[in-house]
Structure formats: C-alpha cells, structure tokens
C-alpha atoms as a PDB file:
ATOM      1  CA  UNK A   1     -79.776 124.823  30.874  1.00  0.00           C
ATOM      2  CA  UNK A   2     -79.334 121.514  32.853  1.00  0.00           C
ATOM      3  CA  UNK A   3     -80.158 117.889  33.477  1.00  0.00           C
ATOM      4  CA  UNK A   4     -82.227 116.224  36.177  1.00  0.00           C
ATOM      5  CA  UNK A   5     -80.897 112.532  37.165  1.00  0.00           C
ATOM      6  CA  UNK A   6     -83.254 110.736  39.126  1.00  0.00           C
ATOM      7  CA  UNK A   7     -83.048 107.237  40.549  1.00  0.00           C
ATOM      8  CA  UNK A   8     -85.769 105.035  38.829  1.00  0.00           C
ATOM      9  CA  UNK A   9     -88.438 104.003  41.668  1.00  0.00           C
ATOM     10  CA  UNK A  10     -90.389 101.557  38.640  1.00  0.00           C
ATOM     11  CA  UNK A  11     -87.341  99.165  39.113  1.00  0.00           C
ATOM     12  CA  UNK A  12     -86.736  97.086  42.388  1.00  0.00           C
ATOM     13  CA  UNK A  13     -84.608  98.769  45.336  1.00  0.00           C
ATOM     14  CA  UNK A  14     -81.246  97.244  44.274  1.00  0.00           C
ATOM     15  CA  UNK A  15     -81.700  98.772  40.494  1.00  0.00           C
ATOM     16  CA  UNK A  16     -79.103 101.746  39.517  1.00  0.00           C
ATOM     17  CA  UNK A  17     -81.088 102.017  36.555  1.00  0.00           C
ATOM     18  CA  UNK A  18     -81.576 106.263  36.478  1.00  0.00           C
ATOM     19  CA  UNK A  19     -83.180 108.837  34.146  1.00  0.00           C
ATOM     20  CA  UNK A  20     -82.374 112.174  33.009  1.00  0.00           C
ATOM     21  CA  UNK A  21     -84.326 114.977  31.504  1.00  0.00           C
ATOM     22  CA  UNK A  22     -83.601 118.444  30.027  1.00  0.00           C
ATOM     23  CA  UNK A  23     -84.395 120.779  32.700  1.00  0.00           C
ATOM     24  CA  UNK A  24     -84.269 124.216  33.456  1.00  0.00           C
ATOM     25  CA  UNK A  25     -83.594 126.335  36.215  1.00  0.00           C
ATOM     26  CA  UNK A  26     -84.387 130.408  36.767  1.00  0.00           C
ATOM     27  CA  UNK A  27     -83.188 131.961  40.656  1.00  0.00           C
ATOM     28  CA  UNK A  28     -85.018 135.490  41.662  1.00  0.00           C
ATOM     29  CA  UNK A  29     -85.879 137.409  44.245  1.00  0.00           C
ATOM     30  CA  UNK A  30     -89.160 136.136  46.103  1.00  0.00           C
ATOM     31  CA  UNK A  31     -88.632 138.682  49.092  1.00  0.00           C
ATOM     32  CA  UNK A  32     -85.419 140.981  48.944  1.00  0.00           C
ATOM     33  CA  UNK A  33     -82.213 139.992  51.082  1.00  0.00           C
ATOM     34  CA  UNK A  34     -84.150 137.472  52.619  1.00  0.00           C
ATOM     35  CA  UNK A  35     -85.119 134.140  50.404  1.00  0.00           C
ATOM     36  CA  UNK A  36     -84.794 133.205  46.665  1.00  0.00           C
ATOM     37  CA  UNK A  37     -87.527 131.579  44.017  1.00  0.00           C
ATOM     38  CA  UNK A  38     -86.112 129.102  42.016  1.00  0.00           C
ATOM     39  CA  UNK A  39     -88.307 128.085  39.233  1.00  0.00           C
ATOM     40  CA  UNK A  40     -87.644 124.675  37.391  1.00  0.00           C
ATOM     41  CA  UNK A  41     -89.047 123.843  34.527  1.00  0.00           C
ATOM     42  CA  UNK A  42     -88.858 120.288  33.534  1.00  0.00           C
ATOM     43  CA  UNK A  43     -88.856 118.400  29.427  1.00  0.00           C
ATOM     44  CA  UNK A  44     -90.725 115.248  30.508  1.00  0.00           C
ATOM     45  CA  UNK A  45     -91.436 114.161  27.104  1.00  0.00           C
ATOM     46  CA  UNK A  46     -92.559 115.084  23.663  1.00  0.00           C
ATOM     47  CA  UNK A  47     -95.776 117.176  25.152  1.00  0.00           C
ATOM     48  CA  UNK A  48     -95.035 117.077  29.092  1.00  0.00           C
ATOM     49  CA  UNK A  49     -93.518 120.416  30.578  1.00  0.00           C
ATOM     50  CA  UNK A  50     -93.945 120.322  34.167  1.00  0.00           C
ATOM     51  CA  UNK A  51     -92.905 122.929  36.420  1.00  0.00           C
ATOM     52  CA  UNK A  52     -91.836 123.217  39.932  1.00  0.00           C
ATOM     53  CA  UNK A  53     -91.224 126.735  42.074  1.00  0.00           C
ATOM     54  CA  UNK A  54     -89.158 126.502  45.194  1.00  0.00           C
ATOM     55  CA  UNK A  55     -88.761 129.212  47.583  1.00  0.00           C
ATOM     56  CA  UNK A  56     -85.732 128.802  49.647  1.00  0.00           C
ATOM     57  CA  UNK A  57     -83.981 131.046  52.317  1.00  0.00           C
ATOM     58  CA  UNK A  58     -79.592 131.113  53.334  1.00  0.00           C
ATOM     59  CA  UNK A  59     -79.214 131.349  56.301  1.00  0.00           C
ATOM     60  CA  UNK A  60     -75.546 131.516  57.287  1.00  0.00           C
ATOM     61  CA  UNK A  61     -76.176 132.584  60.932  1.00  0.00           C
ATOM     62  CA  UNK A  62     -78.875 130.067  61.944  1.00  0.00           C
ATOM     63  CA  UNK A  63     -76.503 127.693  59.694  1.00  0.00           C
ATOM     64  CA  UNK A  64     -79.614 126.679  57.875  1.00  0.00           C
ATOM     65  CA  UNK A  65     -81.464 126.218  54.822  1.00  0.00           C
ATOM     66  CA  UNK A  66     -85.207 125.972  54.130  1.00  0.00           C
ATOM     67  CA  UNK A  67     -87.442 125.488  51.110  1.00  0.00           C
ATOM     68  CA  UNK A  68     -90.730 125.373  50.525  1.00  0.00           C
ATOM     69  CA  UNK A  69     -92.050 123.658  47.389  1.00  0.00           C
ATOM     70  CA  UNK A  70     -95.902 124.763  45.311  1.00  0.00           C
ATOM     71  CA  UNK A  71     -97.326 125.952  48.613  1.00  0.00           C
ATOM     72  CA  UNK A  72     -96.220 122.644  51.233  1.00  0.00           C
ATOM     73  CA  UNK A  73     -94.679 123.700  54.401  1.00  0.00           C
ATOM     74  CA  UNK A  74     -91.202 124.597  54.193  1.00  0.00           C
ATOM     75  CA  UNK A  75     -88.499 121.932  54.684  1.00  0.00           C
ATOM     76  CA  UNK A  76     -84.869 122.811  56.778  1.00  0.00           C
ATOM     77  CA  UNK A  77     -81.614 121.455  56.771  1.00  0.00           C
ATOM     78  CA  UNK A  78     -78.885 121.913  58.857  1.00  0.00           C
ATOM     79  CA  UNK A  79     -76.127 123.353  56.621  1.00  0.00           C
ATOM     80  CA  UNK A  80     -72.211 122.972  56.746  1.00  0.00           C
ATOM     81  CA  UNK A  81     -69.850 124.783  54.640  1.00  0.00           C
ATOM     82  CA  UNK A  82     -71.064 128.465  54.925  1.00  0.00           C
ATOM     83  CA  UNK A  83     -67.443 129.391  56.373  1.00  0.00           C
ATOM     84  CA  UNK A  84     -65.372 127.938  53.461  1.00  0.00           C
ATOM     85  CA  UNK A  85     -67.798 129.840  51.069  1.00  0.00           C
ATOM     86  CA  UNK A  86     -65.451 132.129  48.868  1.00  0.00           C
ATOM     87  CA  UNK A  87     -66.980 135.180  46.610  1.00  0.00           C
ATOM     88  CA  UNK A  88     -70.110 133.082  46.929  1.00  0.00           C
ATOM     89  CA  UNK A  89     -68.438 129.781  45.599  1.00  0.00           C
ATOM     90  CA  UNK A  90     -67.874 126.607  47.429  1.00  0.00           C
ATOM     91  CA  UNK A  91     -69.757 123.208  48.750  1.00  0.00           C
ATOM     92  CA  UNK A  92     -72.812 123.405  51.279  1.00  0.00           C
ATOM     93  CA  UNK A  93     -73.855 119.984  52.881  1.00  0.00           C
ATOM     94  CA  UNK A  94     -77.344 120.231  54.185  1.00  0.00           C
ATOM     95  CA  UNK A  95     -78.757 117.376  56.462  1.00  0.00           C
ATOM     96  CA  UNK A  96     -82.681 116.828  57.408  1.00  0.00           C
ATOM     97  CA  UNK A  97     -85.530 114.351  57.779  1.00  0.00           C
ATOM     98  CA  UNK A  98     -87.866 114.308  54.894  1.00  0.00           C
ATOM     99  CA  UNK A  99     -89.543 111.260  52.828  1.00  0.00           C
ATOM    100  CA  UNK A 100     -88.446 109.116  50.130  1.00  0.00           C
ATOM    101  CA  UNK A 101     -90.962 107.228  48.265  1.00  0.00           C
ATOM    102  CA  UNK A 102     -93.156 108.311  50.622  1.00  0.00           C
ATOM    103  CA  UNK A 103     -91.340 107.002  53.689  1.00  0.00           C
ATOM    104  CA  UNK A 104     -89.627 108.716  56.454  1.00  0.00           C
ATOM    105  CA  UNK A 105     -86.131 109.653  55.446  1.00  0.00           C
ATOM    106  CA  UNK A 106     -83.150 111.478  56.340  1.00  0.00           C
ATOM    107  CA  UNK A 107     -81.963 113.649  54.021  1.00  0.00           C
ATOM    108  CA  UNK A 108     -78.244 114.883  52.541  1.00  0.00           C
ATOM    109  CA  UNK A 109     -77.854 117.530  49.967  1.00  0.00           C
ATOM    110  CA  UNK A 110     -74.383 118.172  48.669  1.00  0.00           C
ATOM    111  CA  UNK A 111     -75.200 121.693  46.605  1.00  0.00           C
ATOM    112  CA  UNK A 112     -71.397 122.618  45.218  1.00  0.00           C
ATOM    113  CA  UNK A 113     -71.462 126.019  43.765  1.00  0.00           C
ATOM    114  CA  UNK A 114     -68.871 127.154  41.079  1.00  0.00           C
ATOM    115  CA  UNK A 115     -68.244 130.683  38.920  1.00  0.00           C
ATOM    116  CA  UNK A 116     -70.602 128.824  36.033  1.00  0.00           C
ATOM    117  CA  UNK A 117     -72.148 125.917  37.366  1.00  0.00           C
ATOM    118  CA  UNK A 118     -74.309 124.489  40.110  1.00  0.00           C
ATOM    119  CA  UNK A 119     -74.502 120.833  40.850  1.00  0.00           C
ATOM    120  CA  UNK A 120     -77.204 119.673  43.907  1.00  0.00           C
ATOM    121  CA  UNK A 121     -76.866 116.131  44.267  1.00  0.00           C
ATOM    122  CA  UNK A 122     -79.463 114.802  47.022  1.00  0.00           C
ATOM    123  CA  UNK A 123     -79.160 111.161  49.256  1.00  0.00           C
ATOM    124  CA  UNK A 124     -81.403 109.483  51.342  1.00  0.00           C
ATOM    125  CA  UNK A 125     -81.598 106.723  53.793  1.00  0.00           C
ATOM    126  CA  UNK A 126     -84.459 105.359  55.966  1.00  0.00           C
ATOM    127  CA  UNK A 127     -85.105 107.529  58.963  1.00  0.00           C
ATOM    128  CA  UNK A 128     -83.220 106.068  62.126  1.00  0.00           C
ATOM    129  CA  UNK A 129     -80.622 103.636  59.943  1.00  0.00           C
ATOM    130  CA  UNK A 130     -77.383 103.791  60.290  1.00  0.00           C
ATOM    131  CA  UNK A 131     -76.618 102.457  56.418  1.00  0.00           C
ATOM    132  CA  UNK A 132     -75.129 104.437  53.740  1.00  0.00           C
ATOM    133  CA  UNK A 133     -76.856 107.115  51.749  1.00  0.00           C
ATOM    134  CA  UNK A 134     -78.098 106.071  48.441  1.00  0.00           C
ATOM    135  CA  UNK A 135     -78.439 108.450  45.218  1.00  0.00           C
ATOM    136  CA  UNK A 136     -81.892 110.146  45.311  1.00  0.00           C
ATOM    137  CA  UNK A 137     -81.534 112.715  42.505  1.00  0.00           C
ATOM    138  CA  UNK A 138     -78.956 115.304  41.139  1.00  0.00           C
ATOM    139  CA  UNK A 139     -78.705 118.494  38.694  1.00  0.00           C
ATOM    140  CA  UNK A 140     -76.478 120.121  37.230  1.00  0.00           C
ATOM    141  CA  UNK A 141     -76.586 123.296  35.474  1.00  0.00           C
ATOM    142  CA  UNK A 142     -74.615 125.636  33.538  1.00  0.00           C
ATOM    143  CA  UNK A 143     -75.081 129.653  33.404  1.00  0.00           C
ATOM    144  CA  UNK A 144     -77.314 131.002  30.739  1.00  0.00           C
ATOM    145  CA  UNK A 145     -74.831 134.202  30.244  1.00  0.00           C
ATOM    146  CA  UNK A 146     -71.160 133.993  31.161  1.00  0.00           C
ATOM    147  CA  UNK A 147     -70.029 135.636  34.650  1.00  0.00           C
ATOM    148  CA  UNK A 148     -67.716 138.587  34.166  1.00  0.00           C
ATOM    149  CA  UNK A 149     -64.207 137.734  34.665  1.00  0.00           C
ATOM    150  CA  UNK A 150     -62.765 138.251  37.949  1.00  0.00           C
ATOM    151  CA  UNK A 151     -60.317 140.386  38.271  1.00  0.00           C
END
C-alpha cells in the first residue's frame, strides 16, 4: 500500500497546491533476469480505479534504466547510484528528456530504496533551461509482508 502525490496542473504554474491518492503497487517478473512489471493500481475516487503497468529494465552495466508504459515506446534514463547499492538498498538518480504537461522536459527521478519501503520522487524542468527542478510527482510505499530479518 502507498500514496501518489502529484502536483496539481488545474491551478496556475506558481501553485504548490498537490493531491494524493491511495495507490497500489505489485513488481513481477515480465521476462526473467532481464526487466520487471510493475503494476499500479490507482483509488481515484469513490468509483474510479485506474490502472497503469510499467515494464522497466536495471541496467547496472549500461548504467541505465528504461520503462515502457501501456504499450508507448520505452523511456531511458541515465542512472547514478548503482555502485553505492548495498543488498539491493540505496538511492538511484535517473536523468532523461521526457514531457511535462505535454511539453518537452528533462527529467530527474530520485527512486531511494529501503529494507520496507520505496519512495520515487520525479522533477522536471523545461527542456534546455538551466532553472531548478520543480516537484512533478512522488510515491511512497510500504511492503505488503515484512522482509525477513537480516542476519
């Protein structure tokens, strides 16, 4: 179980007015040692369920990430922080172009990683600008079933 905290694109640009909503998030194999679905499942409302299926790929050696969203071509980041992973725990900054209400963007995903939770907090700016990323969106979620202790 989780949130999803999104910036609010009904108020003007210079708004920090945000929303959250219950969401959900399930990680399995899509093709064996080589990329992960994760399957989101969002409570948008007292009859709205909306889902969302990503299929993303690690890629320590390439020092990359890519994900693919319902079918679109896959988007990849350049990732730093794959050597200061430990037991699988640690942050991963991933950098890219993409969009942002629907205009060219670049792209910064912090994803930190922990024994029971995952936060992925994402930041845009216009493409080209030099200004300072701005909050985009961010979840957070806590394990379903407790990791065994390590020992």
């Amino acid at each position: 179980m989780g949130v999803l905290e999104y910036r609010d694109y009904s108020e003007p640009p210079t708004s920090a007015k945000r929303e959250t909503l219950p969401t959900w998030l399930s990680i399995a194999d899509a093709e064996p040692g080589k990329s992960l679905k994760w399957r989101y499942i969002y409570d948008d409302g007292p009859t709205k369920v909306v889902e969302e299926t990503d299929i993303v790929t690690f890629d320590p050696i390439a020092s990359s990430y890519a994900e693919s969203d319902n079918g679109k071509p896959a988007q990849v980041f350049k990732v730093t922080g794959y050597d200061t992973l430990r037991s699988g725990h640690g942050t991963l900054v991933l950098t890219g172009a993409g969009t942002d209400n629907n205009k060219p963007s670049e792209t910064r995903v912090t994803m930190q990683i922990n024994r029971n939770l995952i936060s992925i907090l994402e930041e845009t700016r216009p493409a080209g600008a030099s200004v300072d990323f701005v909050f985009r969106h961010a979840f957070r979620f806590t394990r379903a079933i407790a990791p065994k202790p390590d020992r």
